[in-house]
N, C-alpha and C. Protein backbone atom coordinates (compact mmCIF):
# COMPACT_ATOMS: atom_id res chain seq x y z
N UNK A 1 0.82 -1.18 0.00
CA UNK A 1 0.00 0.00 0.00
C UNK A 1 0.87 1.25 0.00
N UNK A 2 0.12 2.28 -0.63
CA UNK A 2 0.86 3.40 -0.87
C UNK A 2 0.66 4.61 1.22
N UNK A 3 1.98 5.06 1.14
CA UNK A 3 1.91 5.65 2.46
C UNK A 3 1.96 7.49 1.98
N UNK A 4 1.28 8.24 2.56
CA UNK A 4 1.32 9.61 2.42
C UNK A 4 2.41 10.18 3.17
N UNK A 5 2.11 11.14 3.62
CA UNK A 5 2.64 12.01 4.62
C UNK A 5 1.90 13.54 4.38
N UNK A 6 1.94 14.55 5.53
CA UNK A 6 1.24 15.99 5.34
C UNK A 6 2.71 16.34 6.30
N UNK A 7 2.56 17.79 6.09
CA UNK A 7 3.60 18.60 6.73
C UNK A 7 2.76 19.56 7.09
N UNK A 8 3.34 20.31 8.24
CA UNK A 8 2.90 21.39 8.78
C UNK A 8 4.18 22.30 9.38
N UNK A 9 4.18 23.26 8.57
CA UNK A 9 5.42 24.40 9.06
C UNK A 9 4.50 25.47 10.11
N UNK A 10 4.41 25.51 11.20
CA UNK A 10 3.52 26.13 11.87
C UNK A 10 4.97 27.96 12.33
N UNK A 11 4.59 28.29 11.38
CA UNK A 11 5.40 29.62 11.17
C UNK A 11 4.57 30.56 12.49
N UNK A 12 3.20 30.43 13.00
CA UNK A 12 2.76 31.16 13.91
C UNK A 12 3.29 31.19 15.13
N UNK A 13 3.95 30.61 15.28
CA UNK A 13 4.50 30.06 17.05
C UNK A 13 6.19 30.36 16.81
N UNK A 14 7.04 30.86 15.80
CA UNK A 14 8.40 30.73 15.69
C UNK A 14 8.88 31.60 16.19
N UNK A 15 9.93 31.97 17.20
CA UNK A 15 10.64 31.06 17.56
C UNK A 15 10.03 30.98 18.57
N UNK A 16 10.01 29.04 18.79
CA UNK A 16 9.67 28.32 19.83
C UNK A 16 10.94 28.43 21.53
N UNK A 17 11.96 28.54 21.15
CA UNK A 17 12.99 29.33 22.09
C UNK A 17 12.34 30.60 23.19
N UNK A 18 11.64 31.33 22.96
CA UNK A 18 10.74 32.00 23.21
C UNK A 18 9.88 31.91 23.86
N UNK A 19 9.19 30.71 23.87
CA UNK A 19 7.86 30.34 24.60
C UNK A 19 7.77 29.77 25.85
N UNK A 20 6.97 29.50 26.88
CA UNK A 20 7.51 28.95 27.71
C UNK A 20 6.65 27.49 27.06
N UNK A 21 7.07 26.46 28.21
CA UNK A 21 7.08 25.07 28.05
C UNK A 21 5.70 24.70 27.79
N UNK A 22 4.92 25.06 28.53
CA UNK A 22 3.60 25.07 28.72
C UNK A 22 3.21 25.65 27.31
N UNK A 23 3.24 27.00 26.67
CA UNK A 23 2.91 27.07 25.62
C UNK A 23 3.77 25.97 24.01
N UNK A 24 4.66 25.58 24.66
CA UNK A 24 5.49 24.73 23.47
C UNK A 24 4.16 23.15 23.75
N UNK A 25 4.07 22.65 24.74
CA UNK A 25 2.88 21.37 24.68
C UNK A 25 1.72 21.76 24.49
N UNK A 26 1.15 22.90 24.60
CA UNK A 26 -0.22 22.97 24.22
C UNK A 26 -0.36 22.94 22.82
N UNK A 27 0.84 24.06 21.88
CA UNK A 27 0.60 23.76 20.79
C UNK A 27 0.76 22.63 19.78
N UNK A 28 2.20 21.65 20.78
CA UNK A 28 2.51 20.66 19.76
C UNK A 28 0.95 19.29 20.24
N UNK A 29 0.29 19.66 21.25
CA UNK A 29 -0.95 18.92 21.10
C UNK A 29 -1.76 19.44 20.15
N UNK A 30 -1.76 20.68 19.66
CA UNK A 30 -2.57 21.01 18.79
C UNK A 30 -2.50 20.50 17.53
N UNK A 31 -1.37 20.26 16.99
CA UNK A 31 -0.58 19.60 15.78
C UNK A 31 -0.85 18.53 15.83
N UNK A 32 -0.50 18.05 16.99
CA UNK A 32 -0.73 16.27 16.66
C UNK A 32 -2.30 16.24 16.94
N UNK A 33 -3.02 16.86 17.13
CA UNK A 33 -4.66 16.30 17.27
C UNK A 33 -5.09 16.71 15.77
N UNK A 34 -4.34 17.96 14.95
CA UNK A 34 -4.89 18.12 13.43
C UNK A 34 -4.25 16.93 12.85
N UNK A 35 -3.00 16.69 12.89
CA UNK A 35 -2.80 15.25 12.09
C UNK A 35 -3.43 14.01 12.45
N UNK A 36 -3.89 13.80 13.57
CA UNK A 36 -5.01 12.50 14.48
C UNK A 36 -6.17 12.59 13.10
N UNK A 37 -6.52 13.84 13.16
CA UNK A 37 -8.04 13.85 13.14
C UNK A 37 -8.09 13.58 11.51
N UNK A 38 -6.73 13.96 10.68
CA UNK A 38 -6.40 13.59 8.93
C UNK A 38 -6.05 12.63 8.70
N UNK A 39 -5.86 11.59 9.64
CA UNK A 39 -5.76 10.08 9.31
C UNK A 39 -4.06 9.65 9.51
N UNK A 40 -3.54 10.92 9.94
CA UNK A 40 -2.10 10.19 9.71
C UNK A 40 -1.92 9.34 11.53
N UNK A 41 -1.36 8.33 11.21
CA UNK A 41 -0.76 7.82 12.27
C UNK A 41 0.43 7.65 13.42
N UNK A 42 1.35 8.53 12.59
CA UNK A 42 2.21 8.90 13.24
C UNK A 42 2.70 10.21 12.89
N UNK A 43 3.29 10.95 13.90
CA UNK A 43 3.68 11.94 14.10
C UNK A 43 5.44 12.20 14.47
N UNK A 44 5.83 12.91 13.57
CA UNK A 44 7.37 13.25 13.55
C UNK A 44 7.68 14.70 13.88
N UNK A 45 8.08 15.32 15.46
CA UNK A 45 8.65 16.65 15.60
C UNK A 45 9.70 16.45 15.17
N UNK A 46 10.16 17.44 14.00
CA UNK A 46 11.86 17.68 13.79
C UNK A 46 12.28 18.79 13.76
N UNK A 47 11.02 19.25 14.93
CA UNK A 47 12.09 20.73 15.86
C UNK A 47 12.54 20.50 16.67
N UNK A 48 13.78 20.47 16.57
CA UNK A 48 14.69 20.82 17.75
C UNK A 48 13.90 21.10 19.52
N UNK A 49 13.46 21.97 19.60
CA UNK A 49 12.79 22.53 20.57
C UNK A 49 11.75 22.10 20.61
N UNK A 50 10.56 21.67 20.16
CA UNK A 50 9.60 21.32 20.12
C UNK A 50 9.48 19.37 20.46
N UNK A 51 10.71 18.91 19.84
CA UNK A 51 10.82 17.99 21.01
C UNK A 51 11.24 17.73 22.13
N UNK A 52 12.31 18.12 22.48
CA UNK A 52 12.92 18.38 23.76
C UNK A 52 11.83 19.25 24.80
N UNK A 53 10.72 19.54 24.50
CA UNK A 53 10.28 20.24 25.02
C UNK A 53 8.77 19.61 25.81
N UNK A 54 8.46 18.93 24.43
CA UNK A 54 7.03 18.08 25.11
C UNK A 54 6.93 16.51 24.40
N UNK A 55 8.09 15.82 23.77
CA UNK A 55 7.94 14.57 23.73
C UNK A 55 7.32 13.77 24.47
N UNK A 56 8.11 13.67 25.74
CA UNK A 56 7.70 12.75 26.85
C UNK A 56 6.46 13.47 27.10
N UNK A 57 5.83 14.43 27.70
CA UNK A 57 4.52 14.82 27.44
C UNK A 57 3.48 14.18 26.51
N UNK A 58 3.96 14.38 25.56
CA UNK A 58 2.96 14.14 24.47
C UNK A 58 2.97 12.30 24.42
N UNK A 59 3.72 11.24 24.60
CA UNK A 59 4.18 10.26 24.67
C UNK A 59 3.43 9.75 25.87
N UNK A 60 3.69 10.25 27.01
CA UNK A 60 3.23 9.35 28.50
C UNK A 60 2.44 10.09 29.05
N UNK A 61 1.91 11.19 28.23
CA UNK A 61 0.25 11.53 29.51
C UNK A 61 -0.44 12.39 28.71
N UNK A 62 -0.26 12.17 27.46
CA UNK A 62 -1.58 13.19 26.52
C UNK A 62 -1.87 11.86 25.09
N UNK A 63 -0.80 11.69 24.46
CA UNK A 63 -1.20 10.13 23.75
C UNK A 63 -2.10 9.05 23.90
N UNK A 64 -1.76 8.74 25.13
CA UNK A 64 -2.29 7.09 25.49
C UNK A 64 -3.59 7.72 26.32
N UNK A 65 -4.25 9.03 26.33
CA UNK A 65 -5.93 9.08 26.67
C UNK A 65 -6.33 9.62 25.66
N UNK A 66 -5.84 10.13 24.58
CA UNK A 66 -6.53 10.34 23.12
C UNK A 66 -6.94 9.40 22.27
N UNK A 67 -5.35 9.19 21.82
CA UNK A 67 -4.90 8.25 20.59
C UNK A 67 -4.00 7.25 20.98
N UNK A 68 -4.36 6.03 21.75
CA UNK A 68 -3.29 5.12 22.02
C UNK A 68 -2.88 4.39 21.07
N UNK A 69 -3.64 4.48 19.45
CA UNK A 69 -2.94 3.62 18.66
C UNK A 69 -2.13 4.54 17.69
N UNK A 70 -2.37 5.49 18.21
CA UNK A 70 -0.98 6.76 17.27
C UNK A 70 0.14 6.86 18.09
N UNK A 71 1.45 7.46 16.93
CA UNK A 71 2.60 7.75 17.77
C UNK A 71 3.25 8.65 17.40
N UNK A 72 3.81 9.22 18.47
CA UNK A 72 4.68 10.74 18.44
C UNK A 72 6.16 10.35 18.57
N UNK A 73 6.78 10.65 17.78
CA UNK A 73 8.64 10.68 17.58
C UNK A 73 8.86 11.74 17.83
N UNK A 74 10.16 12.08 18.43
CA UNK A 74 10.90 13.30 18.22
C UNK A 74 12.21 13.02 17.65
N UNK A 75 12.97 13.84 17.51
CA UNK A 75 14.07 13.77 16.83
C UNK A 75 15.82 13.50 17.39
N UNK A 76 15.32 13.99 18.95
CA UNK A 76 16.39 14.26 19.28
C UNK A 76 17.33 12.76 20.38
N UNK A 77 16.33 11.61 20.64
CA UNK A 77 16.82 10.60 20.82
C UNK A 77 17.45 9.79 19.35
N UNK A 78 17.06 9.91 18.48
CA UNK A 78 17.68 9.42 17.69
C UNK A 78 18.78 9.64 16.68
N UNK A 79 18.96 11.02 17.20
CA UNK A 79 20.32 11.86 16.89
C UNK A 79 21.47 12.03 17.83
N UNK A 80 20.85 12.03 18.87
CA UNK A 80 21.77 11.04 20.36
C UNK A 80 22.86 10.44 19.84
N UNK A 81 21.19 9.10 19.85
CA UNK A 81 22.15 7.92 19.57
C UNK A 81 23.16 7.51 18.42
N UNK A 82 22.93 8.43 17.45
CA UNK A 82 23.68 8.78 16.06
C UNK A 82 25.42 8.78 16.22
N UNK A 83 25.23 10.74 17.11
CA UNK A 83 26.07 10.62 17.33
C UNK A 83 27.29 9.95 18.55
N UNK A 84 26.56 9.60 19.42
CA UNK A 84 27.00 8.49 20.53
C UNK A 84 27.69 7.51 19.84
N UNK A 85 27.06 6.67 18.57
CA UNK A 85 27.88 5.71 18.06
C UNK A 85 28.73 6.20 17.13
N UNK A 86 28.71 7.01 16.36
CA UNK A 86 29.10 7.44 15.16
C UNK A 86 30.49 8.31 15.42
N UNK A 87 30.58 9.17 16.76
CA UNK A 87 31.23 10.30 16.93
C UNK A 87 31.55 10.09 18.38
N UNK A 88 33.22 10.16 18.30
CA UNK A 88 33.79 9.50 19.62
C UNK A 88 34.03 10.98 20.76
């Protein structure tokens, strides 16, 4: 089967550096409930800030009472671990 993807550059909120924490999870719940509600199933932050900010949020106490069969990635564990192995 063929897989999509949608993007959302949410230019209204930039810079997220700026915001406090509380406003960085309210909005990245806002994002992931417009992509919930368009059928996509998973969700990729590859802001910088916007994961580090409400991953685990969005992951262990706003996910699993919405959408427990959707999932939220961020970017920055897996660039970790990138450079952890990659870069001594």
């Amino acid at each position: 089967s063929d897989l999509g993807f949608c993007y959302l550059a949410d230019t209204e909120m930039i810079p997220l550096g700026q915001k406090s924490p509380t406003e960085i999870k309210t909005r990245m719940e806002q994002a992931c409930e417009w992509f919930f509600r368009n059928d996509c199933s998973l969700v990729l932050l590859a802001c910088n800030t916007a994961s580090v900010v409400s991953i685990r949020h969005l992951q262990t106490e706003w996910l699993g009472n919405r959408y427990p069969a959707r999932n939220v990635l961020g970017i920055n564990i897996p660039l970790l671990e990138y450079m952890q192995t990659h870069h001594s």
